[in-house]
C-alpha atoms as a PDB file:
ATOM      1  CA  UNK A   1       0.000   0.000   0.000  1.00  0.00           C
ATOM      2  CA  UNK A   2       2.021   3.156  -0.865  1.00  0.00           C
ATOM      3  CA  UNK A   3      -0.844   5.741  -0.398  1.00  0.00           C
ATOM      4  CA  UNK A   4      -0.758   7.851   2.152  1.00  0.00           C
ATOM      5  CA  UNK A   5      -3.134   9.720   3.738  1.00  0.00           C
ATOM      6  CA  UNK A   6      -4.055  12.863   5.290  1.00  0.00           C
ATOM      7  CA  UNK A   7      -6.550  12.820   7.915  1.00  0.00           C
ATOM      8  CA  UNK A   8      -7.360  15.582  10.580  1.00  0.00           C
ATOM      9  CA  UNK A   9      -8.428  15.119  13.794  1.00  0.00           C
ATOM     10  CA  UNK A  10     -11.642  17.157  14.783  1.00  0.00           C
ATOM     11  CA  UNK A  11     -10.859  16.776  18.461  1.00  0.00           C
ATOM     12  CA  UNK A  12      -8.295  19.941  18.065  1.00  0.00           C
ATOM     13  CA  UNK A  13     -10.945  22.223  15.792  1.00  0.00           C
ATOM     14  CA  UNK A  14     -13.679  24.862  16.413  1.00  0.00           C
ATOM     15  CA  UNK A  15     -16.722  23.066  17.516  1.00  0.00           C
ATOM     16  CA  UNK A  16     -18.549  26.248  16.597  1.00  0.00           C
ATOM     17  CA  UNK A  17     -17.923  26.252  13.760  1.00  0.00           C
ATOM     18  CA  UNK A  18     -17.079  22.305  12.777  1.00  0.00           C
ATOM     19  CA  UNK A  19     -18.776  21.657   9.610  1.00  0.00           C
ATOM     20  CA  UNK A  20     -17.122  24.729   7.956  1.00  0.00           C
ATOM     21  CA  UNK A  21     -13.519  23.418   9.617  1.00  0.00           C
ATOM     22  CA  UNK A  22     -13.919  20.113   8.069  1.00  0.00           C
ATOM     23  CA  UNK A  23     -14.622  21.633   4.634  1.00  0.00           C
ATOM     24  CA  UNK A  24     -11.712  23.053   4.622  1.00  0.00           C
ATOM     25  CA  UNK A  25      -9.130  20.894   5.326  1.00  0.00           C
ATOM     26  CA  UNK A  26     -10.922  18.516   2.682  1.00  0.00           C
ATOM     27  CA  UNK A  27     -10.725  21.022  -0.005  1.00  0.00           C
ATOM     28  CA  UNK A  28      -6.877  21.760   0.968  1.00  0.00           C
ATOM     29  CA  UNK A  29      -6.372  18.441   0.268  1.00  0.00           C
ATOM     30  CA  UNK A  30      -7.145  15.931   3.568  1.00  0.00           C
ATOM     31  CA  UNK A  31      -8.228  12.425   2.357  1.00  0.00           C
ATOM     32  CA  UNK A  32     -10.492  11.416   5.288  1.00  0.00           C
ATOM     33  CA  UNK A  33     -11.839  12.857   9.131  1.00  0.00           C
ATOM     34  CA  UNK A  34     -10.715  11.025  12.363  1.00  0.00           C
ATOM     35  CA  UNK A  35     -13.551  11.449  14.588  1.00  0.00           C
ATOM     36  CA  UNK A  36     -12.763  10.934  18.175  1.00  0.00           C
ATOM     37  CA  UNK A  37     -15.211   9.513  20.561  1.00  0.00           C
ATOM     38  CA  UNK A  38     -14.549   9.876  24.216  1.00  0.00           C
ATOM     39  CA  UNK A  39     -16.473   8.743  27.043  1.00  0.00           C
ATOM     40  CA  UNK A  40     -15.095   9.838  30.129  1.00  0.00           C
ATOM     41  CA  UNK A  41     -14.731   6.919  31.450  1.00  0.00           C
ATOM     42  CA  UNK A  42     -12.221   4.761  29.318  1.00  0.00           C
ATOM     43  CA  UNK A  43     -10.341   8.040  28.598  1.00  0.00           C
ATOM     44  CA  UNK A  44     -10.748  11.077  30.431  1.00  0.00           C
ATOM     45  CA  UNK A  45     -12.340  13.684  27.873  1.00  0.00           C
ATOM     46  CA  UNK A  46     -16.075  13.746  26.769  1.00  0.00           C
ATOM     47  CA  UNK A  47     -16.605  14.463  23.320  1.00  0.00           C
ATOM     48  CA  UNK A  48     -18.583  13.706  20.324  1.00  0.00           C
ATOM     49  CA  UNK A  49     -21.405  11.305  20.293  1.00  0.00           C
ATOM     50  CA  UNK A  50     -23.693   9.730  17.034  1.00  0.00           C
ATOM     51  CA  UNK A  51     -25.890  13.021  16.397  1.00  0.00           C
ATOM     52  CA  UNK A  52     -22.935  15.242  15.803  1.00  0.00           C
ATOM     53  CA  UNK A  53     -21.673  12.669  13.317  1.00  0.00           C
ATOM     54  CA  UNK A  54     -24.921  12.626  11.736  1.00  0.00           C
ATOM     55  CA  UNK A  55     -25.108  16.223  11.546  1.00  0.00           C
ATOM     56  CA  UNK A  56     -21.602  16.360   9.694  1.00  0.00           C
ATOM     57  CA  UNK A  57     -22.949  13.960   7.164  1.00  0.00           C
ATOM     58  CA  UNK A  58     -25.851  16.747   6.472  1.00  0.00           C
ATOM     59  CA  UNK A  59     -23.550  19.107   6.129  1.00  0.00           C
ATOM     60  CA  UNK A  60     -22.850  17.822   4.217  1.00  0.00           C
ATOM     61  CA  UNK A  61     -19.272  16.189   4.488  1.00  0.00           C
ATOM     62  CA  UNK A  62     -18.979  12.804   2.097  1.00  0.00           C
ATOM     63  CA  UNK A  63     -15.041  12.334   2.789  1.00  0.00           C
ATOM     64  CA  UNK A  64     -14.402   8.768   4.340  1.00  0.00           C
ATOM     65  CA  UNK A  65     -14.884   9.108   8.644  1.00  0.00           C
ATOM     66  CA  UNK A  66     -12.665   7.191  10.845  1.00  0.00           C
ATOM     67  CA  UNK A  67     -14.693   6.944  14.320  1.00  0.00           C
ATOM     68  CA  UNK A  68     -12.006   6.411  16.955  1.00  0.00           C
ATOM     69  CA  UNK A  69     -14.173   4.712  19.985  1.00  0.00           C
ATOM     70  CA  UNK A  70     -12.505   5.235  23.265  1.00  0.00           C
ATOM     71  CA  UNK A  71     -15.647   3.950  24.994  1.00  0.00           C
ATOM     72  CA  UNK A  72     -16.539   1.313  27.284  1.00  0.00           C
ATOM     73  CA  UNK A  73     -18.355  -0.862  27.090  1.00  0.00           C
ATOM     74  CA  UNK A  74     -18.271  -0.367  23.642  1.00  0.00           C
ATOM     75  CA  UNK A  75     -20.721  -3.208  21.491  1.00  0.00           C
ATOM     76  CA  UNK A  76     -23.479  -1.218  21.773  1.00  0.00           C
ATOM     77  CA  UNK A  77     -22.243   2.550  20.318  1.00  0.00           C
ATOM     78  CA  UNK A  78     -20.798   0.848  17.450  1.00  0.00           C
ATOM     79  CA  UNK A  79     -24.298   0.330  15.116  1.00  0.00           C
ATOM     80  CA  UNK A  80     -24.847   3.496  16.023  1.00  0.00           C
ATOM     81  CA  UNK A  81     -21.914   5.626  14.703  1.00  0.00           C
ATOM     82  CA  UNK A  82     -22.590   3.129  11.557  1.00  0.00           C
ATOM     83  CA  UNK A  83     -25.441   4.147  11.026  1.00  0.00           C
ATOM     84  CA  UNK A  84     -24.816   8.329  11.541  1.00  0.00           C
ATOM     85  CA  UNK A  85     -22.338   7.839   8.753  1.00  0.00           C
ATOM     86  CA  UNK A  86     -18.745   5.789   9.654  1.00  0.00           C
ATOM     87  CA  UNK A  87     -16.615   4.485   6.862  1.00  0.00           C
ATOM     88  CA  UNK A  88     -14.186   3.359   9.735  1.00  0.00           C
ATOM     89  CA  UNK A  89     -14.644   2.175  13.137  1.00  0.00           C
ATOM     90  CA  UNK A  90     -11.900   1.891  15.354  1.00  0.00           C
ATOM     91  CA  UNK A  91     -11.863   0.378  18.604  1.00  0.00           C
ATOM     92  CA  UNK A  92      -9.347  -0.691  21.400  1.00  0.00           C
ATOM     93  CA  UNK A  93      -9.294  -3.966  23.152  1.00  0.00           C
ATOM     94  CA  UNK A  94      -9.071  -2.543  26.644  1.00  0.00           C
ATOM     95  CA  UNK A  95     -12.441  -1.637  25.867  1.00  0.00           C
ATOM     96  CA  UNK A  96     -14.049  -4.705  25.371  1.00  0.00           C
ATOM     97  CA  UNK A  97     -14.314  -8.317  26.903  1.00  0.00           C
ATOM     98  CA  UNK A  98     -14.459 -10.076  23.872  1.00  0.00           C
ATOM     99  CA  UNK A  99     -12.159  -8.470  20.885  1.00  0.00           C
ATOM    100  CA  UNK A 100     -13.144 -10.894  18.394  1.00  0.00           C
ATOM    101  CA  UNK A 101     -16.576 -10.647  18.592  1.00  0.00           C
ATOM    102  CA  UNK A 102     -16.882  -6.532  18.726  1.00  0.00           C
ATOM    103  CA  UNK A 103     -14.790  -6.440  15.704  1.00  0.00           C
ATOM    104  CA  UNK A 104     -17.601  -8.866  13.951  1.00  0.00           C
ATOM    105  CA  UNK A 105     -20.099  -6.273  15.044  1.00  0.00           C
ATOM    106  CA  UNK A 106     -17.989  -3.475  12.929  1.00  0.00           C
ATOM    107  CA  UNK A 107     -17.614  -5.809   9.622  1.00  0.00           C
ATOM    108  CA  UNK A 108     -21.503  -6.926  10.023  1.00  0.00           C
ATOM    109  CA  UNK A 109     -22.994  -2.956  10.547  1.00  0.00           C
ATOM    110  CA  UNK A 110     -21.072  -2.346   7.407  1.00  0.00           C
ATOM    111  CA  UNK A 111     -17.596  -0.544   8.360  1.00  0.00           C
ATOM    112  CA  UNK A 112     -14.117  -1.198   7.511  1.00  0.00           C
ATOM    113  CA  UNK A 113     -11.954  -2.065  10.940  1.00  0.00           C
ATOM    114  CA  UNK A 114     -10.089  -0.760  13.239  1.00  0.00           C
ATOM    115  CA  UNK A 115      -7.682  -1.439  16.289  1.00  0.00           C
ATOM    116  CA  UNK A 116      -6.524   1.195  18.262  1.00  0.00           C
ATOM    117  CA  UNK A 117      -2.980   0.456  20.557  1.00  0.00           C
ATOM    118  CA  UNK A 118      -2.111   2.632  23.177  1.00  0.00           C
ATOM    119  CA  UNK A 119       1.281   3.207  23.626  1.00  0.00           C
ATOM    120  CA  UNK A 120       1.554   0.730  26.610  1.00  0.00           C
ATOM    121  CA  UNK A 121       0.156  -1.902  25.047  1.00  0.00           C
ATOM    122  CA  UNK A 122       2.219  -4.583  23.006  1.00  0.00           C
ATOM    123  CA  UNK A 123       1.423  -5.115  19.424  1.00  0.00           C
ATOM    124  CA  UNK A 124       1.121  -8.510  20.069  1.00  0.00           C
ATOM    125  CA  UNK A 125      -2.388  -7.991  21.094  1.00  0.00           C
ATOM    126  CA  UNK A 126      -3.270  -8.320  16.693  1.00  0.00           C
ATOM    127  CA  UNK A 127      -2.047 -11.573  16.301  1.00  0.00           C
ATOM    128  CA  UNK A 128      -5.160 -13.643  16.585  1.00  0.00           C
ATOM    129  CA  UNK A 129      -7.587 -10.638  15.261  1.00  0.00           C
ATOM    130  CA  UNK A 130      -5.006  -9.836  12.136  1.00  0.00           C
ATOM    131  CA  UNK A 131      -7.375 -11.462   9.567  1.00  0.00           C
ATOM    132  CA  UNK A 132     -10.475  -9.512  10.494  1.00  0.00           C
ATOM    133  CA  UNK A 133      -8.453  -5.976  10.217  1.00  0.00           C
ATOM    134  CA  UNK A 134      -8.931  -3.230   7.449  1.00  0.00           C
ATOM    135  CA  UNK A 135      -6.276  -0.738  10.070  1.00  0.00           C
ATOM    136  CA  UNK A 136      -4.857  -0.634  12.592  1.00  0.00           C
ATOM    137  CA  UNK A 137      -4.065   2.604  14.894  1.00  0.00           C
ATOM    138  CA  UNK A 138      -0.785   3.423  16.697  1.00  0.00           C
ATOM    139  CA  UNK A 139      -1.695   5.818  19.336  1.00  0.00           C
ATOM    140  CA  UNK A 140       1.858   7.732  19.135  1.00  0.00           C
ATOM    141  CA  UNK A 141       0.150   9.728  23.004  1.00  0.00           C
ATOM    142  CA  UNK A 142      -1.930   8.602  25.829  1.00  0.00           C
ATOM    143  CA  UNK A 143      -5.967   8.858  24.442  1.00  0.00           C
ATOM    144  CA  UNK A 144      -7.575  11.400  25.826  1.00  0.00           C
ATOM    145  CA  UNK A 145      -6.265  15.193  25.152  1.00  0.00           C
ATOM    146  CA  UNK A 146      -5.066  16.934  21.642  1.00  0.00           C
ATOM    147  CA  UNK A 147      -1.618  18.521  22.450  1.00  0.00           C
ATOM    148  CA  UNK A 148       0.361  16.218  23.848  1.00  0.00           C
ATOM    149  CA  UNK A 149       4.037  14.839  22.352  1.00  0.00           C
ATOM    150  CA  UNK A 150       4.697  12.699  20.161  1.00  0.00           C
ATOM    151  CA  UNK A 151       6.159   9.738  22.080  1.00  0.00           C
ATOM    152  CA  UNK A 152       9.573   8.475  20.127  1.00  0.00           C
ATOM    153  CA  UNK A 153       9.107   4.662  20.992  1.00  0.00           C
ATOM    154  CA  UNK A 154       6.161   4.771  18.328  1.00  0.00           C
ATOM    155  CA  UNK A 155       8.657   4.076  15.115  1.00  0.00           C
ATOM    156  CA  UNK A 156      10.266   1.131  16.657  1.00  0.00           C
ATOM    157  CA  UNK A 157       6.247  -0.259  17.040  1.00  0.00           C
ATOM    158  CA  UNK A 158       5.384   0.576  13.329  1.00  0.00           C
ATOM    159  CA  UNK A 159       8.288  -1.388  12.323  1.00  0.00           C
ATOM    160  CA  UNK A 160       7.434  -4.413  14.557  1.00  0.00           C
ATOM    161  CA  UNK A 161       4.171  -4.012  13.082  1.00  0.00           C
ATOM    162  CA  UNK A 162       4.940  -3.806   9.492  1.00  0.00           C
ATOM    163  CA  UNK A 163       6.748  -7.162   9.392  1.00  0.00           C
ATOM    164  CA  UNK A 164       3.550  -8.580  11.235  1.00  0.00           C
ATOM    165  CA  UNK A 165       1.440  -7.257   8.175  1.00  0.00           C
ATOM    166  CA  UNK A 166       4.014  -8.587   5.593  1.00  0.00           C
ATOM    167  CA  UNK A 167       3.564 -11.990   6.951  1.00  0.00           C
ATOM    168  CA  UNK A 168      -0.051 -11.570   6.543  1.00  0.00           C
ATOM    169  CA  UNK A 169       0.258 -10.282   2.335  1.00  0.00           C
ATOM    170  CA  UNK A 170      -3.104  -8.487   3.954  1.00  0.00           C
ATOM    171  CA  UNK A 171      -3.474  -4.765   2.829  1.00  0.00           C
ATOM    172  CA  UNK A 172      -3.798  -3.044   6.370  1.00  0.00           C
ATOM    173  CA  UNK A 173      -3.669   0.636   6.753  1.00  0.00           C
ATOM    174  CA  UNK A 174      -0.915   1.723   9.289  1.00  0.00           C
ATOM    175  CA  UNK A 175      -2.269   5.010  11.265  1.00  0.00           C
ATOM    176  CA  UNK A 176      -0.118   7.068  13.815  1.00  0.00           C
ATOM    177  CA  UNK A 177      -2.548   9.473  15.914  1.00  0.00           C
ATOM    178  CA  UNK A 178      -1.129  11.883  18.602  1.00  0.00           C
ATOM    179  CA  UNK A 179       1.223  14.839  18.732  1.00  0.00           C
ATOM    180  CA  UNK A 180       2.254  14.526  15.227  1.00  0.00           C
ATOM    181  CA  UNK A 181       4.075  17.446  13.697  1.00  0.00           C
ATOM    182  CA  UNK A 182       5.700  18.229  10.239  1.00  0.00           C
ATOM    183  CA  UNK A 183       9.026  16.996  11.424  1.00  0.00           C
ATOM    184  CA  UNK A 184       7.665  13.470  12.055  1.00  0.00           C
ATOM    185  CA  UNK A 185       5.795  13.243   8.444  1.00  0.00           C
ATOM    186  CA  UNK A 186       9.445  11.947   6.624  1.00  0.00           C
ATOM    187  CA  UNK A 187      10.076   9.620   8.993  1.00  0.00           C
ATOM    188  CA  UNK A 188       6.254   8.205   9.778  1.00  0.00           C
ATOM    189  CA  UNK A 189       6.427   8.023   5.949  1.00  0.00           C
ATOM    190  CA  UNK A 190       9.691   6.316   5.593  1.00  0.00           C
ATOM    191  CA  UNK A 191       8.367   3.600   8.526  1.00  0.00           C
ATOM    192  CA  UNK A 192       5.880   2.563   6.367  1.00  0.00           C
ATOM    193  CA  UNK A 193       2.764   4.665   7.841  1.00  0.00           C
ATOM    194  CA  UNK A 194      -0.456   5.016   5.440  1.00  0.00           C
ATOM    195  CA  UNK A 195      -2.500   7.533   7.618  1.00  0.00           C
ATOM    196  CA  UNK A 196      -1.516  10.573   9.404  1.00  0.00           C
ATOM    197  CA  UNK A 197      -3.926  11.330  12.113  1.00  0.00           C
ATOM    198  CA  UNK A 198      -2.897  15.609  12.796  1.00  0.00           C
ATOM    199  CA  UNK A 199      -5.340  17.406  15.206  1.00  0.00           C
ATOM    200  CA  UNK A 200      -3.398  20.333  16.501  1.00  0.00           C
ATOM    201  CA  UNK A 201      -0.878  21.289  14.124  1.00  0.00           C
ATOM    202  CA  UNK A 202      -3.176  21.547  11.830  1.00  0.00           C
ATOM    203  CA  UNK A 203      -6.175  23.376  13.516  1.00  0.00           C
ATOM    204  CA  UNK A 204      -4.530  25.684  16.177  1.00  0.00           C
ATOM    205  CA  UNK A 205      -3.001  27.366  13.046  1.00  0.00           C
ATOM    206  CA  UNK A 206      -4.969  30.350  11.869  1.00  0.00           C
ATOM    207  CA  UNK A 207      -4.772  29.071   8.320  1.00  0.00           C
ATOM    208  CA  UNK A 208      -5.716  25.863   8.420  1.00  0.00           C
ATOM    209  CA  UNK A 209      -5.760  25.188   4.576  1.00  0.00           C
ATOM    210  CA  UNK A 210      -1.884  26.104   4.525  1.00  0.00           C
ATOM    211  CA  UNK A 211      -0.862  23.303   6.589  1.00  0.00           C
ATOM    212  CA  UNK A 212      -3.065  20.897   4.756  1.00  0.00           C
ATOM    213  CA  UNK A 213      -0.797  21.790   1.893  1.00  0.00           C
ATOM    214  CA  UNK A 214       2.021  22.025   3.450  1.00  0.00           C
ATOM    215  CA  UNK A 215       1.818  18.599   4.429  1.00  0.00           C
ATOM    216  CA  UNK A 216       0.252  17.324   0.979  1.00  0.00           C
ATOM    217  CA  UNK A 217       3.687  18.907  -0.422  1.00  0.00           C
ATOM    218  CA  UNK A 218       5.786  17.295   1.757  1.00  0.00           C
ATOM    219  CA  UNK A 219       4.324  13.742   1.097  1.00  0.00           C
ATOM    220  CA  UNK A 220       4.486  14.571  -2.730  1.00  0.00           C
ATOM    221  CA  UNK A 221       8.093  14.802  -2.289  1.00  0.00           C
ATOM    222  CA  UNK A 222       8.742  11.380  -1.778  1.00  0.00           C
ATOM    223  CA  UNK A 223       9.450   9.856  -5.060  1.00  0.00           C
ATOM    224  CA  UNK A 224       6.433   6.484  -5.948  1.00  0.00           C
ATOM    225  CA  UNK A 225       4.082   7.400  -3.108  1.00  0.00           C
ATOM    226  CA  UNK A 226       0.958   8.830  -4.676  1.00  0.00           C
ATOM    227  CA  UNK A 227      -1.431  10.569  -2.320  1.00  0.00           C
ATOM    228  CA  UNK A 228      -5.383   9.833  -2.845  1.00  0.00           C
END
């Protein structure tokens, strides 16, 4: 897979004034949304629940929507954010007592899927779930607050990761999410990273667009990686 993608959190934009922010990082040239879903309980943040994904949808906003559950329990929220509109749905495994079965319940509402892995947690935790995964989600921060840093240890997990996937021949998207900057686009690239997850570099700027670019130019500088 030698796409890679831009896709901006909504956790770090203007929630007055969210439908208009997410237009217009997707006509500066973001691929998809990462919509974060906190329930402060698993994490602890409150945010966004079905409605306000619905109401993005009307908008309207067609772009492909990662939903980033950090819920729990979390069975029962995830026909829900399939039905107000998720392309994605990722989950954790903390957040469930049977990982198998809640990723079923993603694949049969209709979603691609999604494991989130804190940066705690061993990447082991994929091996027996591997086959049933459209992406999985390196959580490169502790869930739960936009402007945090980037924690280093996160490349040496992509590239443990990345052989897993090459075992598999499975095309899995690779996603980093938290505290990521324009210094760490080269090297998330060069690790083998599909999906940028970028909250508040992007929308703590005045001129949001700009860094869109600016980070669209930057992947187009990398010779036979196209960007969707």
């Amino acid at each position: 897979m030698n796409k890679i993608l831009i896709s901006p959190s909504i956790l770090s934009a203007n929630f007055s004034i969210l439908g208009k922010e997410i237009k217009n990082v997707l006509q500066a040239g973001a691929d998809m949304i990462h919509f974060d879903v906190m329930d402060n309980h698993y994490v602890p943040n409150l945010t966004f629940g079905p409605i306000v994904l619905e109401s993005i949808r009307k908008y309207p906003i067609s772009a492909p929507i990662d939903v980033h559950i950090m819920a729990k329990p979390v069975d029962n929220l995830i026909p829900l954010f399939a039905q107000a509109g998720a392309n994605f749905i990722t989950v954790h495994p903390e957040s469930t007592y049977h990982l198998d079965r809640t990723l079923g319940i993603i694949k049969e509402n209709g979603c691609k899927v999604g494991l989130a892995i804190n940066p705690s947690v061993s990447i082991n935790v994929i091996d027996h779930v591997i086959d049933k995964l459209d992406l999985i989600l390196l959580m490169s921060v502790n869930p739960g607050f936009s402007k945090q840093i980037f924690i280093e240890n996160t490349f040496k997990k992509i590239f443990e990761l990345k052989k897993k996937i090459n075992l598999t021949k499975k095309k899995i998207y690779i996603s980093v999410d938290g505290g990521v900057k324009f210094c760490h686009i080269k090297p998330l690239i060069k690790s083998g990273v599909n999906i940028l997850v970028i909250g508040s570099y992007i929308f703590d700027n005045i001129n949001s667009k700009f860094i869109v670019k600016k980070i669209k130019h930057e992947i187009n500088n990398f010779k036979n990686i196209s960007v969707v």
